[in-house]
PDB file of N, CA and C in Angstrom:
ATOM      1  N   UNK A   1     165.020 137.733 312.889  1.00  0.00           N
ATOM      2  CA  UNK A   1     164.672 136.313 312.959  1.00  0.00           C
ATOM      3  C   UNK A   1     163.372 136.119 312.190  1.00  0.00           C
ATOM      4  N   UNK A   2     163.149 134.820 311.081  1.00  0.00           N
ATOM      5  CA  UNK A   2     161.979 135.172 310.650  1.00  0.00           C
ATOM      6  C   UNK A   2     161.292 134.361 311.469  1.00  0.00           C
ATOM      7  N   UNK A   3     159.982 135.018 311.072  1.00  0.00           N
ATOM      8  CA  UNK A   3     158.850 133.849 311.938  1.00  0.00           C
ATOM      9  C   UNK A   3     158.205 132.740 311.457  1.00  0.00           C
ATOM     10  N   UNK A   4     157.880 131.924 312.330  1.00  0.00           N
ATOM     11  CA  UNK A   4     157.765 130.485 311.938  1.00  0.00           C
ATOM     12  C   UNK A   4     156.394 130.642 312.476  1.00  0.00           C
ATOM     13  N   UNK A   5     155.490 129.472 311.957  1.00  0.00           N
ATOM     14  CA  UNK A   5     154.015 129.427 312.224  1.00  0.00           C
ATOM     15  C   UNK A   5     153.420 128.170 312.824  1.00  0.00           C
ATOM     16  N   UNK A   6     154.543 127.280 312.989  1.00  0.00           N
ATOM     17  CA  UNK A   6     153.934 125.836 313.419  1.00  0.00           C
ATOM     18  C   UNK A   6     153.840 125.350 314.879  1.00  0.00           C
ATOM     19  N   UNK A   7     154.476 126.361 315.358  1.00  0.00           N
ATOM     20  CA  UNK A   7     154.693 125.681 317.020  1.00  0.00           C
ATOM     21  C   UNK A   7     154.544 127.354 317.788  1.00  0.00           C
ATOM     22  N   UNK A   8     154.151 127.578 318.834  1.00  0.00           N
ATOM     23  CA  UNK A   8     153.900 128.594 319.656  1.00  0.00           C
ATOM     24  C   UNK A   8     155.438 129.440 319.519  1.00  0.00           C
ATOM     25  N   UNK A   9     155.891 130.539 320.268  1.00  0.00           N
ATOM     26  CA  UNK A   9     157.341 131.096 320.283  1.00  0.00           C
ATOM     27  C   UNK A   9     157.667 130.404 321.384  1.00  0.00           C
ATOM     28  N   UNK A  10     157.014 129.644 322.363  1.00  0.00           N
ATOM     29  CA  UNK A  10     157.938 129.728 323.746  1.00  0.00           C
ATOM     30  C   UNK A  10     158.169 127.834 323.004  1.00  0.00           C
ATOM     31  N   UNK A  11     157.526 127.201 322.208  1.00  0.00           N
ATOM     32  CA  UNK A  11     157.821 126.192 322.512  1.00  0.00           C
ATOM     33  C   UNK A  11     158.885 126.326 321.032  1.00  0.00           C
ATOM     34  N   UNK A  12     159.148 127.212 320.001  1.00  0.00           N
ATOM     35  CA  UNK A  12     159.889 127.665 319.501  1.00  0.00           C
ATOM     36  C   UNK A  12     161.458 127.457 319.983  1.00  0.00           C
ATOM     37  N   UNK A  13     161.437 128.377 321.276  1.00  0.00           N
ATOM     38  CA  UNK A  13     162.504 128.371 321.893  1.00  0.00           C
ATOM     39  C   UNK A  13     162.745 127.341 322.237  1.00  0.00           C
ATOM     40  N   UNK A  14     162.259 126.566 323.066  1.00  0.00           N
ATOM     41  CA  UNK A  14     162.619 125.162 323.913  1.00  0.00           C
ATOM     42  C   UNK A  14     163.753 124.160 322.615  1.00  0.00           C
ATOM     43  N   UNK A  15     162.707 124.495 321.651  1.00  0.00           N
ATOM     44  CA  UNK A  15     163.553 123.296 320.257  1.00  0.00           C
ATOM     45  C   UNK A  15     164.925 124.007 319.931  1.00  0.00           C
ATOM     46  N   UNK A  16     165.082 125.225 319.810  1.00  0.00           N
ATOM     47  CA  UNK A  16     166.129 125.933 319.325  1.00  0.00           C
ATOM     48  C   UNK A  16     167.516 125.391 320.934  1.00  0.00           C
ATOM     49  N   UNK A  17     167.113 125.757 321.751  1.00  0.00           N
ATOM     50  CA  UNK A  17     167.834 124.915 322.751  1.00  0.00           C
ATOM     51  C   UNK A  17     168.253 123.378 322.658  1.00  0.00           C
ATOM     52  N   UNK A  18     167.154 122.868 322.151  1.00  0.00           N
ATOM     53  CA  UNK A  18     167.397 121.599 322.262  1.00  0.00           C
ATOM     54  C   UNK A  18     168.733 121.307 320.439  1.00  0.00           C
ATOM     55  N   UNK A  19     168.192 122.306 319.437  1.00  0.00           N
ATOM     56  CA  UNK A  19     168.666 122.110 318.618  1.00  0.00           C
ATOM     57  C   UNK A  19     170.665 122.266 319.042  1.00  0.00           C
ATOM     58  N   UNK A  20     171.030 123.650 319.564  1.00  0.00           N
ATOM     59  CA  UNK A  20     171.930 123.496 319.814  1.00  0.00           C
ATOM     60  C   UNK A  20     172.459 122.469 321.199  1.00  0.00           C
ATOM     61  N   UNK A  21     171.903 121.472 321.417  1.00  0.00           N
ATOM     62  CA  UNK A  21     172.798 120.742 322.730  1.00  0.00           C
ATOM     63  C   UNK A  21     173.587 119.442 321.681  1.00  0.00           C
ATOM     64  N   UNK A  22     174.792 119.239 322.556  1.00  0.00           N
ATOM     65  CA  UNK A  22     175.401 117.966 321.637  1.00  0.00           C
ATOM     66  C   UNK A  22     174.748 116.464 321.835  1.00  0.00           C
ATOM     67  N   UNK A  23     174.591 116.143 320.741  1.00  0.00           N
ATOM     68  CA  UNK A  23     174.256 114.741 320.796  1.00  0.00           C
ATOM     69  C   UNK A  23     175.595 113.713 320.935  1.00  0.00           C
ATOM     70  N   UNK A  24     175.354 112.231 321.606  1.00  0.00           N
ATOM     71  CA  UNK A  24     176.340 111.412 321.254  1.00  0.00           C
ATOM     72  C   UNK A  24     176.792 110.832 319.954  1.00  0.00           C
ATOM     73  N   UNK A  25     177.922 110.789 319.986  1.00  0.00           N
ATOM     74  CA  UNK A  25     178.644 110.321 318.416  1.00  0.00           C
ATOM     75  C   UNK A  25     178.634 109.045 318.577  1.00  0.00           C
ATOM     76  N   UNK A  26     177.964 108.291 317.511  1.00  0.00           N
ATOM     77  CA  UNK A  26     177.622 106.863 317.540  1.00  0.00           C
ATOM     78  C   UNK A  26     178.496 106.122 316.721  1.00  0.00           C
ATOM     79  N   UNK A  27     179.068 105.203 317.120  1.00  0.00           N
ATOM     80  CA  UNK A  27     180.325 104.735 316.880  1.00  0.00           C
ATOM     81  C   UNK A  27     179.914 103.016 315.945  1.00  0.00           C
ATOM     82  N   UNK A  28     180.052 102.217 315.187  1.00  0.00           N
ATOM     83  CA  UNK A  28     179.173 100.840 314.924  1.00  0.00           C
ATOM     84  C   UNK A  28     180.867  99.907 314.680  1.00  0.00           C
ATOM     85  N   UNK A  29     181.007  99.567 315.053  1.00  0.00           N
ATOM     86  CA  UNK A  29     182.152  98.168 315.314  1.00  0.00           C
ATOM     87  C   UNK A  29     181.933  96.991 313.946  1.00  0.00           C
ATOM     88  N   UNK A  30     182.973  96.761 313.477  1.00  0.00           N
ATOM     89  CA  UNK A  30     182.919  96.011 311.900  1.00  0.00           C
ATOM     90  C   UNK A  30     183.681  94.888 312.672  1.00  0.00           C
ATOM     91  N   UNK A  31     182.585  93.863 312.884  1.00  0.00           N
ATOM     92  CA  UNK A  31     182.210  92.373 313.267  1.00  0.00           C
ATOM     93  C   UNK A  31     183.415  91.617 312.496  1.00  0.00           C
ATOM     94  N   UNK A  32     183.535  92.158 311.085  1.00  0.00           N
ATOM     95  CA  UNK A  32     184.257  91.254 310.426  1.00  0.00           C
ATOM     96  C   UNK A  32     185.813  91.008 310.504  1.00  0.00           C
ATOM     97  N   UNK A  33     186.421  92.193 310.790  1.00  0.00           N
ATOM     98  CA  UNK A  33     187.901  91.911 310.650  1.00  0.00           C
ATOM     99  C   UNK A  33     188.365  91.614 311.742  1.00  0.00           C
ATOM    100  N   UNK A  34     189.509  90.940 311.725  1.00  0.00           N
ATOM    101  CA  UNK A  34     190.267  89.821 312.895  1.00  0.00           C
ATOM    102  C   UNK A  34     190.640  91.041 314.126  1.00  0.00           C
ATOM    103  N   UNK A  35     190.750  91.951 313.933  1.00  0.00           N
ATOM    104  CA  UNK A  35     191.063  92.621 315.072  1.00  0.00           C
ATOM    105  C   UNK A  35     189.994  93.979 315.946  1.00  0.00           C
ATOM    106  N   UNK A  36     188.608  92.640 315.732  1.00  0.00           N
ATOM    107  CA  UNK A  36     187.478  93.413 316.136  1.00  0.00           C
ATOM    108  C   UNK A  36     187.639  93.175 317.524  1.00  0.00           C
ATOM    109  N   UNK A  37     188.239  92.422 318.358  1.00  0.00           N
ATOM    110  CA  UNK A  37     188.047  92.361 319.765  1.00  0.00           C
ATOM    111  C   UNK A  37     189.032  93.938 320.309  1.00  0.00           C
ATOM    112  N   UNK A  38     190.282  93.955 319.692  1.00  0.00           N
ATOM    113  CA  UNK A  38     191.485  94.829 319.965  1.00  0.00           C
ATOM    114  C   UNK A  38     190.629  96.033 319.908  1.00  0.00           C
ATOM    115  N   UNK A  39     189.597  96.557 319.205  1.00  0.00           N
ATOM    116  CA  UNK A  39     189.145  97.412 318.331  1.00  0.00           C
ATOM    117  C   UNK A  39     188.395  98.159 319.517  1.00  0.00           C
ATOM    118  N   UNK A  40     187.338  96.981 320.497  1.00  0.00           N
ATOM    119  CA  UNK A  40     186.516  97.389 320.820  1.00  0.00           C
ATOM    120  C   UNK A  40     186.995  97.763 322.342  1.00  0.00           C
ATOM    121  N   UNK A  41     188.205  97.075 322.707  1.00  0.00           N
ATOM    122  CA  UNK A  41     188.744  97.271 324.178  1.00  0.00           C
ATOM    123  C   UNK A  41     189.528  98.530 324.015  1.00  0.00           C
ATOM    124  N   UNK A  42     190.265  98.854 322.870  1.00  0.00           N
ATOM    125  CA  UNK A  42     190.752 100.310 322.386  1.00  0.00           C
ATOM    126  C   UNK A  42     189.478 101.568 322.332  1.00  0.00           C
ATOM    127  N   UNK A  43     188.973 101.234 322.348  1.00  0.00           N
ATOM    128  CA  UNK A  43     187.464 102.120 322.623  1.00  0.00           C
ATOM    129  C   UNK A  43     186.973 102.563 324.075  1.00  0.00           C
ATOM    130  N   UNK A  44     186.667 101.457 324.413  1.00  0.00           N
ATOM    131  CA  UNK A  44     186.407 101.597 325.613  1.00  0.00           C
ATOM    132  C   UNK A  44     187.210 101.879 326.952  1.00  0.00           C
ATOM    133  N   UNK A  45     188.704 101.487 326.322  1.00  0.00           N
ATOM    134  CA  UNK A  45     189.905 102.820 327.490  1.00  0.00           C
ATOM    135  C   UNK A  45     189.917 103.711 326.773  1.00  0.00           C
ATOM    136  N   UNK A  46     189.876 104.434 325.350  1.00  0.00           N
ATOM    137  CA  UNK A  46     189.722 105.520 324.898  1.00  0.00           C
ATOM    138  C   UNK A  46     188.541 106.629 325.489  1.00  0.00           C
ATOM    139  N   UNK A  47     187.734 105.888 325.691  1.00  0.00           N
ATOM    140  CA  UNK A  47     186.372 106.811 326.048  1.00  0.00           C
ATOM    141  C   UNK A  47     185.871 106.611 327.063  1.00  0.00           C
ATOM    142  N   UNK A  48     186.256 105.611 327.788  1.00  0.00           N
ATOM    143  CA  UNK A  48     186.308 104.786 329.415  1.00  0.00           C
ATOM    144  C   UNK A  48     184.619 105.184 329.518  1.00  0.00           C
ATOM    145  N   UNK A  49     184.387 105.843 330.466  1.00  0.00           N
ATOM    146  CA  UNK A  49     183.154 106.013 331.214  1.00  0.00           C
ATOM    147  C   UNK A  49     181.985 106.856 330.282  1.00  0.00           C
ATOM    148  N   UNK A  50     182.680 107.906 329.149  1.00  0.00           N
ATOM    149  CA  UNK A  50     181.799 108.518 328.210  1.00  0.00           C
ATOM    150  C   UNK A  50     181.021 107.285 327.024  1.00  0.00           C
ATOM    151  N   UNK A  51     181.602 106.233 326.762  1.00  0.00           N
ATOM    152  CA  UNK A  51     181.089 105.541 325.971  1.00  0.00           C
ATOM    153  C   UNK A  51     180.489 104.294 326.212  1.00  0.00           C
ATOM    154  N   UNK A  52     178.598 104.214 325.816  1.00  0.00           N
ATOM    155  CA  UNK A  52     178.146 103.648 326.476  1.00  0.00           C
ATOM    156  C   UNK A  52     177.804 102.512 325.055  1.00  0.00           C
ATOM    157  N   UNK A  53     177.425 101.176 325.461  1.00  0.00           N
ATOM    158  CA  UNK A  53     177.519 100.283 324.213  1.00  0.00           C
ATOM    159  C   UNK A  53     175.868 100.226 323.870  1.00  0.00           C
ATOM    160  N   UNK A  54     175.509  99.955 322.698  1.00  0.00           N
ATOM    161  CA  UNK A  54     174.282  99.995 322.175  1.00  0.00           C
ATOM    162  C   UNK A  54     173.459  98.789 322.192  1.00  0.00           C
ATOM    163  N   UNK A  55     172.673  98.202 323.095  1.00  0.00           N
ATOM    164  CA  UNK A  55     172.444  97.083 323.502  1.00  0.00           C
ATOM    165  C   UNK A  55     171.665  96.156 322.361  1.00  0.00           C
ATOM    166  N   UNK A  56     171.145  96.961 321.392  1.00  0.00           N
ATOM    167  CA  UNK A  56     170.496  96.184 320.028  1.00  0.00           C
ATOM    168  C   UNK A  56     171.590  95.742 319.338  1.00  0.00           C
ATOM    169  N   UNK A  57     172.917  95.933 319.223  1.00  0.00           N
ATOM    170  CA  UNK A  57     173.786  96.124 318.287  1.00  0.00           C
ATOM    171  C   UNK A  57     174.722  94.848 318.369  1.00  0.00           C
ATOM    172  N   UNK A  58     174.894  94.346 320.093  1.00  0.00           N
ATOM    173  CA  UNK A  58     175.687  92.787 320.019  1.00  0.00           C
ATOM    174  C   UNK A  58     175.478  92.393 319.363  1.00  0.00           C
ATOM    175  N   UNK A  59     174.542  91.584 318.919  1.00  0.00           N
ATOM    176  CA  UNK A  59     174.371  90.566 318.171  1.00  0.00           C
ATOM    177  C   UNK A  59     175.533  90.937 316.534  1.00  0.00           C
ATOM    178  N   UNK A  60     175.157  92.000 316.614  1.00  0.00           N
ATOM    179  CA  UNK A  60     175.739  93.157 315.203  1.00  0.00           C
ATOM    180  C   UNK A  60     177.413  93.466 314.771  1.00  0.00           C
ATOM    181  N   UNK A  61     178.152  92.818 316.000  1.00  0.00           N
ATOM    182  CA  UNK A  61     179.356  93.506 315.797  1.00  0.00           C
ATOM    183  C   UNK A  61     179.352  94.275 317.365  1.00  0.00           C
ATOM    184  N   UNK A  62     178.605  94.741 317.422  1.00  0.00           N
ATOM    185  CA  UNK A  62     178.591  96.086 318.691  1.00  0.00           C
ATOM    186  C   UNK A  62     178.678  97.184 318.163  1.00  0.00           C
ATOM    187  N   UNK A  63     178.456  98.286 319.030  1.00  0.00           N
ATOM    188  CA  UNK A  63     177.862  99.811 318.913  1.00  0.00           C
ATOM    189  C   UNK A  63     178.167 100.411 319.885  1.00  0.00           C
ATOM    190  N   UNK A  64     178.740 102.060 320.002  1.00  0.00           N
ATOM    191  CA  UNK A  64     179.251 102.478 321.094  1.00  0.00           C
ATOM    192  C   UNK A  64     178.365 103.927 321.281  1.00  0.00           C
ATOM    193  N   UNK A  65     177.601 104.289 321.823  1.00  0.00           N
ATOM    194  CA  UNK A  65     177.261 105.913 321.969  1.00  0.00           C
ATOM    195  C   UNK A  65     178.641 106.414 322.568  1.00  0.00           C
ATOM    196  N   UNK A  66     179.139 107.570 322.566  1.00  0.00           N
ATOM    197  CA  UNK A  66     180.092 108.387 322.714  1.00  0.00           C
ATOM    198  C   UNK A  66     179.783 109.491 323.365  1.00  0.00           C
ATOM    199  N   UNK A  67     179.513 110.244 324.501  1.00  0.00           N
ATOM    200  CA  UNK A  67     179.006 111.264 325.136  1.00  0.00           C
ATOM    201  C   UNK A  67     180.403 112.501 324.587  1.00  0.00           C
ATOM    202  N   UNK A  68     179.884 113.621 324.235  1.00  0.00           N
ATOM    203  CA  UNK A  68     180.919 114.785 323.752  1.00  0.00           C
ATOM    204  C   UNK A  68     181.767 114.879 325.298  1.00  0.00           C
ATOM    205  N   UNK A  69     183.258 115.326 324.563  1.00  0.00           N
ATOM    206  CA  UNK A  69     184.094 115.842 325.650  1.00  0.00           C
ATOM    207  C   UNK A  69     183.647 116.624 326.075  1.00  0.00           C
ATOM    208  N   UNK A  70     184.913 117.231 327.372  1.00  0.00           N
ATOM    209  CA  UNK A  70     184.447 118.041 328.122  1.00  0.00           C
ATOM    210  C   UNK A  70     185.477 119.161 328.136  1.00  0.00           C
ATOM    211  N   UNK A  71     186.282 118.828 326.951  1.00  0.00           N
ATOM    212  CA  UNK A  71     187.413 119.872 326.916  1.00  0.00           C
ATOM    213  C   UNK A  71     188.257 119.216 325.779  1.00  0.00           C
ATOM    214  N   UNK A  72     188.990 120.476 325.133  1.00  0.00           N
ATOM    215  CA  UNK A  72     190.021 120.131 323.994  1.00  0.00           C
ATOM    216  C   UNK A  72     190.581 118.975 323.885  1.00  0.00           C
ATOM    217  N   UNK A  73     191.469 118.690 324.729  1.00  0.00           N
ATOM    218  CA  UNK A  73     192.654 117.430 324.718  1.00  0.00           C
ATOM    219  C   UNK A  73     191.826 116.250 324.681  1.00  0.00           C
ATOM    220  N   UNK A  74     190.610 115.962 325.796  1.00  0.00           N
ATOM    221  CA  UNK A  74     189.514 115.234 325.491  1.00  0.00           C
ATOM    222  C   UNK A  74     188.971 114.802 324.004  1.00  0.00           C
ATOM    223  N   UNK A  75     188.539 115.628 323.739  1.00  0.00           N
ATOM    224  CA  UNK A  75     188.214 115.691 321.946  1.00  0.00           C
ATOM    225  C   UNK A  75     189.362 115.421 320.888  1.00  0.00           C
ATOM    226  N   UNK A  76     190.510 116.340 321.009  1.00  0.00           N
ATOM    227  CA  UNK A  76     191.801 115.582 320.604  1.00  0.00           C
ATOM    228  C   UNK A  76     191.779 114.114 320.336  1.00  0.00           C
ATOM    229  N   UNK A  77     191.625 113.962 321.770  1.00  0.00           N
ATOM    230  CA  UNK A  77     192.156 112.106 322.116  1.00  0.00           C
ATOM    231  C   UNK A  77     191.282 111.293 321.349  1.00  0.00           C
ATOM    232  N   UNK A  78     190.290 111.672 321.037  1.00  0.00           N
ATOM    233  CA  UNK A  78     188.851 110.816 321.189  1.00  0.00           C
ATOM    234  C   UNK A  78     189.392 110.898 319.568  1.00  0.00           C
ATOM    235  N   UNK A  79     189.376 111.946 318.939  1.00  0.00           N
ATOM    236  CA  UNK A  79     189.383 111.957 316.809  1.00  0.00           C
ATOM    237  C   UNK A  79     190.641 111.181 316.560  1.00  0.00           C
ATOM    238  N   UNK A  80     192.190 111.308 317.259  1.00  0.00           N
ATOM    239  CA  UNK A  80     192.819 110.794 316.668  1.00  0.00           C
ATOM    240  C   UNK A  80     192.465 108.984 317.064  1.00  0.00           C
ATOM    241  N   UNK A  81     192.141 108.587 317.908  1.00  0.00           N
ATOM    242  CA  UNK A  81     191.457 106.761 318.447  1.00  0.00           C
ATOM    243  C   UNK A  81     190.426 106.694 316.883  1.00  0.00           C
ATOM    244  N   UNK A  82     189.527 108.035 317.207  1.00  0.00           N
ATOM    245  CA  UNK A  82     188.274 107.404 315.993  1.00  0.00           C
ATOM    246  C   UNK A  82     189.369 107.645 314.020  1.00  0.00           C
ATOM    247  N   UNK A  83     189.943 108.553 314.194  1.00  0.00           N
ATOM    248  CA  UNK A  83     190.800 108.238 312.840  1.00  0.00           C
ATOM    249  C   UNK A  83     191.409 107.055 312.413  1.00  0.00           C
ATOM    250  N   UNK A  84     191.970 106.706 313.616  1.00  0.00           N
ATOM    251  CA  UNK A  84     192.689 105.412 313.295  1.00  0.00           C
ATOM    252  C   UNK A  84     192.092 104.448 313.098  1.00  0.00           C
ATOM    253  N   UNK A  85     191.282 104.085 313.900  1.00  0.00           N
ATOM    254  CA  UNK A  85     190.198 103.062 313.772  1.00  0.00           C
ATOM    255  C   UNK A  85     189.451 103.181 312.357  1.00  0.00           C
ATOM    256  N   UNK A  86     188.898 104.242 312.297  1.00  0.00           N
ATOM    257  CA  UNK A  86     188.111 104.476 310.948  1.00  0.00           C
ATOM    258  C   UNK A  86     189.117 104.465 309.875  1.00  0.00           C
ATOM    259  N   UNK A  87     190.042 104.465 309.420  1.00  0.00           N
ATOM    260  CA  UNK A  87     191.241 104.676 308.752  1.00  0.00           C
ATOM    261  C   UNK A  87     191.412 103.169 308.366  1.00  0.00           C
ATOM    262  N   UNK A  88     191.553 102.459 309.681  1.00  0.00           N
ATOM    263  CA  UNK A  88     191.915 100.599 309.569  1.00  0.00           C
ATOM    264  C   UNK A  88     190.657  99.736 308.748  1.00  0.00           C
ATOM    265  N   UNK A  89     189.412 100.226 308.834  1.00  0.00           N
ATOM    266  CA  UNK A  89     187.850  99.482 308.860  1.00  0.00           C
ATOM    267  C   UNK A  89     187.471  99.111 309.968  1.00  0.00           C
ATOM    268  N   UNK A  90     188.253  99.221 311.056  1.00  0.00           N
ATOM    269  CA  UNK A  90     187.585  98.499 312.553  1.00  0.00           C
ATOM    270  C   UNK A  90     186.349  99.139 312.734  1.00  0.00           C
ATOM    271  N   UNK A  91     185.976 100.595 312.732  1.00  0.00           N
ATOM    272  CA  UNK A  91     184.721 101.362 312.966  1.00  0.00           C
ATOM    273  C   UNK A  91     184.272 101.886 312.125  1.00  0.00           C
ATOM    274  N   UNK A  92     183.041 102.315 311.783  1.00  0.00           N
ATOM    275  CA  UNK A  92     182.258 103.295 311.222  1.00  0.00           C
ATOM    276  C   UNK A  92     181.683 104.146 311.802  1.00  0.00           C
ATOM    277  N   UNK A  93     181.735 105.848 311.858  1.00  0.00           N
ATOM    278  CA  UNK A  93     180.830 106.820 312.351  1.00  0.00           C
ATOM    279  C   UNK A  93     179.539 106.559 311.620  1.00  0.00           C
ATOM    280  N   UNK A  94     178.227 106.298 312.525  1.00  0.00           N
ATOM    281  CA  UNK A  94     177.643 106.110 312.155  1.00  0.00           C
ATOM    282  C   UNK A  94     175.995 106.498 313.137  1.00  0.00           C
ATOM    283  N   UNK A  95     174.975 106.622 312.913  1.00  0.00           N
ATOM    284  CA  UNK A  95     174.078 107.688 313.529  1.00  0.00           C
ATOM    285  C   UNK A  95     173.606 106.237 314.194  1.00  0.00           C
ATOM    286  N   UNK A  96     172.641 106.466 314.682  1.00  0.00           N
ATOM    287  CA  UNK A  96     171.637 104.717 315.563  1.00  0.00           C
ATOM    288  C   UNK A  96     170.754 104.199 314.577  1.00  0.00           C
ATOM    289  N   UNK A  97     170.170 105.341 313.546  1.00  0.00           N
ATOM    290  CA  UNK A  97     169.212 104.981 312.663  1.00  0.00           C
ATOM    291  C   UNK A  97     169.891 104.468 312.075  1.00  0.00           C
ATOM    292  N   UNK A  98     170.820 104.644 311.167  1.00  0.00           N
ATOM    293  CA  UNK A  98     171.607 104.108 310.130  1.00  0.00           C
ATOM    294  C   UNK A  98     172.196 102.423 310.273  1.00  0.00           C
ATOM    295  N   UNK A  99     171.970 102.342 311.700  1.00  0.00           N
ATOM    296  CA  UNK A  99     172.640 101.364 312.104  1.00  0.00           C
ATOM    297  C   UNK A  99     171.340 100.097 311.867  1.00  0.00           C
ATOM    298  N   UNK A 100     170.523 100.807 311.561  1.00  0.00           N
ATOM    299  CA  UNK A 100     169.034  99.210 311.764  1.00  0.00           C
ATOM    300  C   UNK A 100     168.841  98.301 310.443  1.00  0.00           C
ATOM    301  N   UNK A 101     169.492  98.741 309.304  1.00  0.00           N
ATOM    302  CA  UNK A 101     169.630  97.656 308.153  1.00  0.00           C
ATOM    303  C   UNK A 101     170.564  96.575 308.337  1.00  0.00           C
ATOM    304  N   UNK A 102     171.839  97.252 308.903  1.00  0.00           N
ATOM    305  CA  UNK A 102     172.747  96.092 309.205  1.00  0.00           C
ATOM    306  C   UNK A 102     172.080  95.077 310.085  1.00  0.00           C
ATOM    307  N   UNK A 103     171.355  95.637 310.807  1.00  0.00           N
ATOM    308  CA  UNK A 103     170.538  94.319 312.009  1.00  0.00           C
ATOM    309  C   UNK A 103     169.688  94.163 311.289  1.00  0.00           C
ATOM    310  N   UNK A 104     168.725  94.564 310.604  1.00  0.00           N
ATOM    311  CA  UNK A 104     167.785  93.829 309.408  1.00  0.00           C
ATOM    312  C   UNK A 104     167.840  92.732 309.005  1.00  0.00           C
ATOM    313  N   UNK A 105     168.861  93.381 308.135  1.00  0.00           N
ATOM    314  CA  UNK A 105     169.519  92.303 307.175  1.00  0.00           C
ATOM    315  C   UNK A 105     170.165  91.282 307.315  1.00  0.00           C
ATOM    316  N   UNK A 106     170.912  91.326 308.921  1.00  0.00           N
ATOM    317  CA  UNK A 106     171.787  90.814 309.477  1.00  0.00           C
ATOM    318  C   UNK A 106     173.039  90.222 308.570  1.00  0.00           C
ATOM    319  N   UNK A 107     173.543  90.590 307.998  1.00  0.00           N
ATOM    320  CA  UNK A 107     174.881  89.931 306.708  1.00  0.00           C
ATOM    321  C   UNK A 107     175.951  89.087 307.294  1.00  0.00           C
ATOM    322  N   UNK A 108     176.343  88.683 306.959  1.00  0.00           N
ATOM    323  CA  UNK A 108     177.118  86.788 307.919  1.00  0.00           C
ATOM    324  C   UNK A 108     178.520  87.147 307.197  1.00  0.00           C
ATOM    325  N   UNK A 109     179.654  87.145 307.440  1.00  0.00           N
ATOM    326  CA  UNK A 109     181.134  86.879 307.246  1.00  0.00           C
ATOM    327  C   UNK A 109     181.123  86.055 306.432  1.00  0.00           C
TER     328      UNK A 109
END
């Protein structure tokens, strides 16, 4: 392992932990096309209780955090919902940062 010089080893470790834990997959909802309501209720029985909505983002279309499965078929379920969707334009994978120009800018239909 090489050594690093910026942070102590024990607080080294703590980040390397933190590096491998899963983050939520952030989901951003496209405001514009006619079947953004279908889009977003298909989401939310898709991911029921794991997916929590991004409260800056109403105004935006909406935004979904996504908490990782908890097993295969889980994860399964969840890529083929986000393929399709992403496939149609209803969603974009998209990080939280990425998401703050669209609210910036706010862009109108």
């Amino acid at each position: 392992r090489d050594e690093q010089l910026l942070v102590s080893p024990e607080d080294w470790e703590r980040c390397e932990v933190l590096f491998a834990t899963p983050v939520p997959l952030s989901l951003r909802v496209n405001r514009a096309t006619s079947l953004h309501s279908l889009a977003v209720r298909a989401l939310e029985m898709g991911f029921g209780n794991r997916a929590e909505p991004v409260p800056w983002m109403e105004s935006s279309g909406g935004a979904l955090h996504v908490a990782p499965a908890t097993n295969n078929a889980e994860a399964d379920e969840g890529l083929q919902l986000i393929n399709m969707l992403t496939s149609t334009g209803e969603i974009v994978v998209q990080d939280g940062l990425s998401m703050l120009p669209a609210l910036a800018l706010d862009p109108q239909p």
